[in-house]
Protein backbone atom coordinates (compact mmCIF):
# COMPACT_ATOMS: atom_id res chain seq x y z
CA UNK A 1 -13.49 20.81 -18.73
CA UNK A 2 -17.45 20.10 -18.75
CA UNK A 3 -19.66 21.20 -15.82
CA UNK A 4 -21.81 17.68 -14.38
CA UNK A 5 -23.64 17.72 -11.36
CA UNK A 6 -22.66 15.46 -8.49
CA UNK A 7 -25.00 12.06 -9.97
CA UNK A 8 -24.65 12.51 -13.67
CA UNK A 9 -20.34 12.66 -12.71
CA UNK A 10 -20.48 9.61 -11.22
CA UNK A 11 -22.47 7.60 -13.94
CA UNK A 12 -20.87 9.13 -16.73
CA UNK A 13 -17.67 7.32 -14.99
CA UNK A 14 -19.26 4.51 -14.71
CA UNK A 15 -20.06 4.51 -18.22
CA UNK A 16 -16.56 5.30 -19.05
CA UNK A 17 -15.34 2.42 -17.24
CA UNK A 18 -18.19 -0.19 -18.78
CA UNK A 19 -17.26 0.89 -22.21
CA UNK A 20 -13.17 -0.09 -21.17
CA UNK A 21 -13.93 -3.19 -19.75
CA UNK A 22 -16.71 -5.43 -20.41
CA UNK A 23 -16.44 -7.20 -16.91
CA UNK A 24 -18.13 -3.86 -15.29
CA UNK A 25 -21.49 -4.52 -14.51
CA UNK A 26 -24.42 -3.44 -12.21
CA UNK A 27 -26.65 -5.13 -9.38
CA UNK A 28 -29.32 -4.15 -7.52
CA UNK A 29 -32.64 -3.10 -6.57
CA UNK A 30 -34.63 -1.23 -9.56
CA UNK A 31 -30.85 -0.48 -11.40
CA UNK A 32 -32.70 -0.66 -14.69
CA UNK A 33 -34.63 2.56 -13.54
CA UNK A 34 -31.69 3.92 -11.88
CA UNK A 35 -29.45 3.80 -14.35
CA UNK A 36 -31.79 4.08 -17.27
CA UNK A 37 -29.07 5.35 -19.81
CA UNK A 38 -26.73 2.88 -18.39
CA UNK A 39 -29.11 -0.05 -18.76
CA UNK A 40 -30.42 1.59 -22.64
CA UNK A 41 -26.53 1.44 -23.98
CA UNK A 42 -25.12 -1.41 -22.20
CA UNK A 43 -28.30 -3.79 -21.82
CA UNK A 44 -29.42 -6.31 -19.50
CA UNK A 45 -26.70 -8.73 -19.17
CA UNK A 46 -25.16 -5.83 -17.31
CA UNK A 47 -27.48 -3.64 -15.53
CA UNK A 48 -29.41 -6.42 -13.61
CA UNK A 49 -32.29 -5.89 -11.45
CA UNK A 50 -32.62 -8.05 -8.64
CA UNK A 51 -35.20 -8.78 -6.00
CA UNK A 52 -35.42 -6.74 -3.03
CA UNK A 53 -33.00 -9.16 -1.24
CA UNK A 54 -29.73 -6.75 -0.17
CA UNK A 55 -28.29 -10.33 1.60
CA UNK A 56 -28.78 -11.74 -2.07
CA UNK A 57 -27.51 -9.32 -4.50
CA UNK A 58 -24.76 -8.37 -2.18
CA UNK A 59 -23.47 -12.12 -1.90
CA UNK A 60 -24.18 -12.37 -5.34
CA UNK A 61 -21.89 -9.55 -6.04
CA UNK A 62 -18.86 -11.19 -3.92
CA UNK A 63 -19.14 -14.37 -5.70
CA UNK A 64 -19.04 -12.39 -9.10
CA UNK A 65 -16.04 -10.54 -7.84
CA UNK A 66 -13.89 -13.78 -6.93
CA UNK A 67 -15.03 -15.31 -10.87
CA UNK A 68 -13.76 -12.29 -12.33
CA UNK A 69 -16.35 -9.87 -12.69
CA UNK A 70 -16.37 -6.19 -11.74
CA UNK A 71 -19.59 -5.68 -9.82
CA UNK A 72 -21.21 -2.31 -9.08
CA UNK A 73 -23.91 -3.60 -6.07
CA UNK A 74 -26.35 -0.87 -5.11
CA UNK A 75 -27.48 -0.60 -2.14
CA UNK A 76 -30.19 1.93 -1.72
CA UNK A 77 -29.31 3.35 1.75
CA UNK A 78 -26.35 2.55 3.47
CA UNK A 79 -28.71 2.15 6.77
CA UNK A 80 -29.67 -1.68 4.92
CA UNK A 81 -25.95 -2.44 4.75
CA UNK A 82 -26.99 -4.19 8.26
CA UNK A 83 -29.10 -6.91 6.83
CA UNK A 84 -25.95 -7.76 4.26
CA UNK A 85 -23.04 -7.34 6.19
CA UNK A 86 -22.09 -10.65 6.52
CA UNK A 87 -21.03 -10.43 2.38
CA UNK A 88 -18.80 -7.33 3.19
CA UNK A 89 -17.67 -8.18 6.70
CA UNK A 90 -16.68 -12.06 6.73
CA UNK A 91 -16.32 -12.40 2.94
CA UNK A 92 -14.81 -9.74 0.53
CA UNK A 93 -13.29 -7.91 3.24
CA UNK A 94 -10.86 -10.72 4.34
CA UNK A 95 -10.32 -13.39 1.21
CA UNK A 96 -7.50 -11.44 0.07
CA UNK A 97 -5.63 -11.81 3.40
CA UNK A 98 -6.80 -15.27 3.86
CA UNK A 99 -5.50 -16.62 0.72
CA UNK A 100 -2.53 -14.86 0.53
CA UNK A 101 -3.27 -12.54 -2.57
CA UNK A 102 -4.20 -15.24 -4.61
CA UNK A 103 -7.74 -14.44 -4.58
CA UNK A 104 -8.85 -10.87 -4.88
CA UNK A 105 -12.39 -8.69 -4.56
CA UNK A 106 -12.78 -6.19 -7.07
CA UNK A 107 -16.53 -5.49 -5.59
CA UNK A 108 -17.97 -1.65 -5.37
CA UNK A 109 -20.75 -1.37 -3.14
CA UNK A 110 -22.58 2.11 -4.08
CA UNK A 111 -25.40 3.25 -0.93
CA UNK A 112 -26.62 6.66 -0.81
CA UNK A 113 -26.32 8.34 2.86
CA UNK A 114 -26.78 10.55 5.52
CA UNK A 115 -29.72 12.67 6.58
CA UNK A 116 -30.90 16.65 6.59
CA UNK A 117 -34.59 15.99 4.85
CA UNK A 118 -36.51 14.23 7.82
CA UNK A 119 -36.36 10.64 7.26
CA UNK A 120 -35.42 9.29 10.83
CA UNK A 121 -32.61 7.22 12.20
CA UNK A 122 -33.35 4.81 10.14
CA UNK A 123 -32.99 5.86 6.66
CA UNK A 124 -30.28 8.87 7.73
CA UNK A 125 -27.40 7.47 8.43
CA UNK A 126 -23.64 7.75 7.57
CA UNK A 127 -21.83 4.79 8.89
CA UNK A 128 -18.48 5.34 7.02
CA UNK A 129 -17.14 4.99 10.30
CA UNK A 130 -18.52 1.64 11.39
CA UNK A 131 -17.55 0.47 7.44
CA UNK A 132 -13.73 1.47 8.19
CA UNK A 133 -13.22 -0.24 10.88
CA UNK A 134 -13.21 -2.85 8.86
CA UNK A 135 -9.74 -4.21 7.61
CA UNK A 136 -9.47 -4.86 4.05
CA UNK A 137 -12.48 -2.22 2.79
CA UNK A 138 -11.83 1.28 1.17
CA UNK A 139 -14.26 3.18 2.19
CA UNK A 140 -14.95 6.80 -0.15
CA UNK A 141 -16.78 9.43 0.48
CA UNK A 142 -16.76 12.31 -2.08
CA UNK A 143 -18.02 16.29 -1.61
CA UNK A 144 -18.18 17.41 -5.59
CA UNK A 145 -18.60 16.26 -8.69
CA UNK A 146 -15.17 16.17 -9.69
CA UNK A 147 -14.30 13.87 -6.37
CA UNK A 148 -17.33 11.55 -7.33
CA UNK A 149 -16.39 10.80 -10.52
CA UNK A 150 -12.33 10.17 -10.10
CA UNK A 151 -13.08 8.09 -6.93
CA UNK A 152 -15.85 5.42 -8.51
CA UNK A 153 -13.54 5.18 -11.16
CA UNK A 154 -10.93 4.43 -8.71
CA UNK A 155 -13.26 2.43 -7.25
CA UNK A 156 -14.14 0.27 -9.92
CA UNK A 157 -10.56 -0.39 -11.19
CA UNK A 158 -9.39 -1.63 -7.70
CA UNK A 159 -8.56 -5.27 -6.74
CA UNK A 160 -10.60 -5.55 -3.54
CA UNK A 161 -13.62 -4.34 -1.98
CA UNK A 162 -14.64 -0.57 -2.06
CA UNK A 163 -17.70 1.35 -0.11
CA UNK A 164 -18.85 3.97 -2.14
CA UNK A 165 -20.74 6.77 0.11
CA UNK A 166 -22.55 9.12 -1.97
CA UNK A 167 -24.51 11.80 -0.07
CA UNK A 168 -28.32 12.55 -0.79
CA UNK A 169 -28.28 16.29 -0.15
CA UNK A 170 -25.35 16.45 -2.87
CA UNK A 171 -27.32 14.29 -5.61
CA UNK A 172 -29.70 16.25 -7.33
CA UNK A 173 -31.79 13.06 -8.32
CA UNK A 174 -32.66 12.02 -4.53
CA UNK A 175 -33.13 15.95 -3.45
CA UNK A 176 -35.80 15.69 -6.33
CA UNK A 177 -37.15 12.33 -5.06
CA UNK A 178 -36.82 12.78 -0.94
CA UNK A 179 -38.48 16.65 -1.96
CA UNK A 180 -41.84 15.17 -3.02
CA UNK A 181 -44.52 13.64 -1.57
CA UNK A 182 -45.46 16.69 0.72
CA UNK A 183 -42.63 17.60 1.96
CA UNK A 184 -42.30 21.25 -0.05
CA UNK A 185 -41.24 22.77 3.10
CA UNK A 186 -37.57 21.42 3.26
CA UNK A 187 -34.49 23.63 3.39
CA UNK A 188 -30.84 21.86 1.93
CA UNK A 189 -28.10 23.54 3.72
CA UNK A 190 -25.81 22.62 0.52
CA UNK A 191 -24.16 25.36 -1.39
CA UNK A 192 -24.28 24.99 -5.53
CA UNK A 193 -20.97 23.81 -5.66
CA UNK A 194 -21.51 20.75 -3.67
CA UNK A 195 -23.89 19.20 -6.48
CA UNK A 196 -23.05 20.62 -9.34
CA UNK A 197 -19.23 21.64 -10.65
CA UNK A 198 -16.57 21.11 -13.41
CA UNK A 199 -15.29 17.81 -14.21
CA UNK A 200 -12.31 16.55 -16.72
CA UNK A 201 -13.28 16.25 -20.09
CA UNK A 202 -11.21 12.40 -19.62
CA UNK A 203 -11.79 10.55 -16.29
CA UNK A 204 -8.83 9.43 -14.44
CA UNK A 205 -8.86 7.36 -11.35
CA UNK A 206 -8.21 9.47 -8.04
CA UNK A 207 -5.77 7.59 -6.03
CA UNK A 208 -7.27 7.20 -2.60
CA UNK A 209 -6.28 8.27 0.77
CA UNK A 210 -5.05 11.48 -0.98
CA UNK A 211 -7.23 14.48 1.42
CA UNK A 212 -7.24 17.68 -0.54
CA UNK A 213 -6.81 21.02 1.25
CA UNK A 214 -9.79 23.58 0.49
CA UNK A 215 -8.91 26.59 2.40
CA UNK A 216 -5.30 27.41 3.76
CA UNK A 217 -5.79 29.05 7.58
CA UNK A 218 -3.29 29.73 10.51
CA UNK A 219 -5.18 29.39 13.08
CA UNK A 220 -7.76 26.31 13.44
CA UNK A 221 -8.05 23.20 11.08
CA UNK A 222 -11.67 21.58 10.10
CA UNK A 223 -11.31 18.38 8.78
CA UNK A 224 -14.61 16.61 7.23
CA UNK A 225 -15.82 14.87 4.26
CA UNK A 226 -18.96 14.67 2.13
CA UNK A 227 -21.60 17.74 3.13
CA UNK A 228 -19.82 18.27 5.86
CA UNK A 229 -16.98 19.77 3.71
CA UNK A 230 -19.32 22.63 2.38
CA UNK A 231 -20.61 23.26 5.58
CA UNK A 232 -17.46 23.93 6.94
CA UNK A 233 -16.19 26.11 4.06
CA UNK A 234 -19.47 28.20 4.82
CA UNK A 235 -18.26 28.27 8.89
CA UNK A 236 -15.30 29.21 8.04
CA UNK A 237 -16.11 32.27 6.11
CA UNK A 238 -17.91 32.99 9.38
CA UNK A 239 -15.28 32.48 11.34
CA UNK A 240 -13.18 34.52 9.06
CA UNK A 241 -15.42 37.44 10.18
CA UNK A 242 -14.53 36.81 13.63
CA UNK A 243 -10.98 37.13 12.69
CA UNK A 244 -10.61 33.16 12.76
CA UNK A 245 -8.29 31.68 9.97
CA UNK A 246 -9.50 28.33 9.49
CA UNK A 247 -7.70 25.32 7.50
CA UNK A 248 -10.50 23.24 5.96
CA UNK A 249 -9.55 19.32 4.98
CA UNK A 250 -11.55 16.90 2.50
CA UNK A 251 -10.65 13.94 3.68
CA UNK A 252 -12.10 12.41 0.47
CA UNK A 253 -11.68 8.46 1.73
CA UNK A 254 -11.82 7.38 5.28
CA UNK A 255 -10.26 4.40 4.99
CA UNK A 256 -7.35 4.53 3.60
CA UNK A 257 -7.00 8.26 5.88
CA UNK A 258 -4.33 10.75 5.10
CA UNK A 259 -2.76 10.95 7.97
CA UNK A 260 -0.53 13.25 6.41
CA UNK A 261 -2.36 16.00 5.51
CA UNK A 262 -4.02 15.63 9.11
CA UNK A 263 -0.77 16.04 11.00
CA UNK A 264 0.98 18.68 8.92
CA UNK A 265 -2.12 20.99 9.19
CA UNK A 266 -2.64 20.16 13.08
CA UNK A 267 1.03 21.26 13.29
CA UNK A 268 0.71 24.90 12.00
CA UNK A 269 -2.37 25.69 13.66
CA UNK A 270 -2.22 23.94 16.85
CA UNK A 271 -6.56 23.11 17.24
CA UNK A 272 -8.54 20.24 15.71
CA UNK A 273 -12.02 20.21 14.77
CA UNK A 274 -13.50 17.48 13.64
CA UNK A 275 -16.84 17.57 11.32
CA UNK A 276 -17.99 14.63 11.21
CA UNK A 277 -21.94 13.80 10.23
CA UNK A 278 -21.69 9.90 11.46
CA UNK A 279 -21.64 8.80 15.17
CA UNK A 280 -19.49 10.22 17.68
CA UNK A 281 -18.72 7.42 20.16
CA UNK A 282 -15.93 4.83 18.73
CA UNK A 283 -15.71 7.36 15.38
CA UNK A 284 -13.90 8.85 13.03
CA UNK A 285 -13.27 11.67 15.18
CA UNK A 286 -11.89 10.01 17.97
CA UNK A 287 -9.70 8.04 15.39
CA UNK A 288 -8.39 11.26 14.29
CA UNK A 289 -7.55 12.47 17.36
CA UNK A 290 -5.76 9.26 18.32
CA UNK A 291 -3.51 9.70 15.23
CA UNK A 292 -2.73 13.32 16.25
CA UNK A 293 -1.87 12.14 19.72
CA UNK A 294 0.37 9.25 18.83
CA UNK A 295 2.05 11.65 16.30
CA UNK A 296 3.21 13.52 19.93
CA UNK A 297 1.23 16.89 18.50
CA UNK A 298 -0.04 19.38 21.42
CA UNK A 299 -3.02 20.69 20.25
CA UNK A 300 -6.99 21.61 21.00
CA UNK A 301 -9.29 19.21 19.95
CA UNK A 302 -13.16 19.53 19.68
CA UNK A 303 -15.84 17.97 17.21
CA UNK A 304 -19.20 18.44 15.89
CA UNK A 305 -20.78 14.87 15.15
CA UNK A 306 -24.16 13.20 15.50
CA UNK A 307 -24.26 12.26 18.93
CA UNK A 308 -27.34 10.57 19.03
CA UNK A 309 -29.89 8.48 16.85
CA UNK A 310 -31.51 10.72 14.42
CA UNK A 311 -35.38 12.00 15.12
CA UNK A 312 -37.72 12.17 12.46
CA UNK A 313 -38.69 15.14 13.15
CA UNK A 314 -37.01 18.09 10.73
CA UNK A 315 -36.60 20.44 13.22
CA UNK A 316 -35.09 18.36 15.79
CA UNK A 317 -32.98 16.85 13.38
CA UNK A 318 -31.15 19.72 12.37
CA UNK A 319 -30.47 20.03 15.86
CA UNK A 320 -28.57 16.63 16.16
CA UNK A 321 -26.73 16.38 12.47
CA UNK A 322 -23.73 19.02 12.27
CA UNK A 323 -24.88 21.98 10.92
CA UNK A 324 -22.41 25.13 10.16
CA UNK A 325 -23.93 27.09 13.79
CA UNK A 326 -22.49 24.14 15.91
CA UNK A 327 -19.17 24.27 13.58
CA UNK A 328 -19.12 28.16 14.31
CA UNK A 329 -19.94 27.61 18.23
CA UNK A 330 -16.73 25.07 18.06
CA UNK A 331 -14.48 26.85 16.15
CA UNK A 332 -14.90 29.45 18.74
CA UNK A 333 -14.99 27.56 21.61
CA UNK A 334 -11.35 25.99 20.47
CA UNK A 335 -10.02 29.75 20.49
CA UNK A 336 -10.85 31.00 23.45
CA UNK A 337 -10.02 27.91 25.74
């Protein structure tokens, strides 16, 4: 085992897998930058810059998929998925079912996400949720290093399109970046082992829609994914003090969901809580709770999403995203009611 933090674990898989297989590359926005030891050992016939043209690259990408390719497109922040989507939505997403197998996707689209620094409702958002809905995308979103690295390599090995969600508050390289520029008074509810951890000396892919249990508990399962896996771990040590056993989930891909690992936990402790850091209304959480239901479980439900769009301001921001209080204030709520 090595110790990598969250960013260097997922390029050093993507290295891994560009040194396999030649039909790996990389597309996007300032990649060459980016991925500076990436673009220094494999050169620029495959880390490509392209203009700042998310529509272009993206479509560019598909295309490159369907010839054969293995494309890596970055997008910057998942919140300019929107002026691409069209690529993802009515392409990648669906030429597999439309053709019967005979044509196939193997596309990763990489976008950082999700908010806790002060950069608004535009630049903060999740959108997993939105993404999933989607038949015929995987959509991943990993919590540590470990997770990151397993998953892309997943991700890149797979035969149709993948969303890969990577978390700014868990990559040490956009903490550096979003940190500067005057804003030296910002606080990162993350704990250490969110962005930096042990990995396998040897990446191997993780299979996906495999959740992982962090914490066994008796009484209350939290089920979440990216940051919102460490923050729950922190409320439930909380809760713990409160006499609270709580069952924490990392969901690790929300589309395909374990479904498994949802209803066998739910089943023991008999309350739901669902962390969930995109939007509330038409969400993962409600999804989850309509699995529960039609799985005939009686149980408690609450969740702790972003219920609104997010304000720039810091302050009020925290006050929108989940944060580990408003897991605590739900965790509680469930047990008395």
């Amino acid at each position: 085992m090595r110790t990598l933090s969250f960013a260097d674990a997922i390029e050093d898989a993507i290295a891994h897998a560009m040194s396999n297989n030649p039909d790996v590359i990389i597309l996007g926005e300032d990649v060459r930058m980016l991925r500076m030891n990436l673009f220094t050992r494999f050169g620029e016939n495959r880390v490509i810059n392209t203009p700042i043209s998310e529509s272009a690259f993206l479509g560019a990408g598909v295309t490159a998929a369907m010839a054969g390719l293995r494309p890596i497109v970055e997008i910057m922040l998942i919140d300019f998925i929107g002026v691409a989507i069209d690529g993802l939505l009515n392409h990648a997403a669906k030429t597999a079912f439309f053709s019967g197998g005979r044509w196939e996707v193997p596309l990763v689209v990489r976008a950082s996400c999700g908010g806790g620094y002060g950069d608004g409702g535009q630049h903060e958002q999740t959108l997993w949720g939105w993404l999933a809905h989607i038949p015929g995308l995987t959509v991943v979103v990993p919590s540590n290093p470990a997770d990151a690295g397993g998953l892309m390599l997943a991700a890149i090995e797979h035969d149709n399109p993948v969303v890969f969600l990577e978390h700014k508050l868990l990559a040490d390289y956009w903490r550096d970046y979003l940190g500067s520029g005057g804003r030296d008074n910002l606080d990162y509810d993350v704990p250490e082992e969110g962005e930096k951890g042990q990995v396998p000396d040897k990446w191997s892919p993780i299979q996906f829609g495999n959740a992982i249990i962090k914490q066994d508990g008796t009484d209350l399962t939290i089920v979440s994914l990216g940051v919102g896996v460490h923050r729950s771990m922190e409320a439930a040590k909380l809760l713990e003090s409160k006499a609270v056993s709580a069952e924490v989930i990392d969901l690790r891909t929300v589309s395909p969901l374990d479904t498994f690992a949802i209803i066998n936990s739910v089943s023991k402790t008999g309350r739901l809580l669902v962390v969930d850091e995109d939007y509330k209304q038409f969400g993962l959480s409600g999804e989850i709770a309509a699995l529960a239901l039609e799985y005939s479980l009686q149980f408690k439900f609450g969740r702790v999403c972003t219920d609104q769009t997010i304000p720039y301001s810091h302050a009020l921001e925290k006050q929108v995203i989940p944060g580990t209080k408003r897991i605590v204030e739900m965790g509680l709520k469930l047990m008395k009611e």
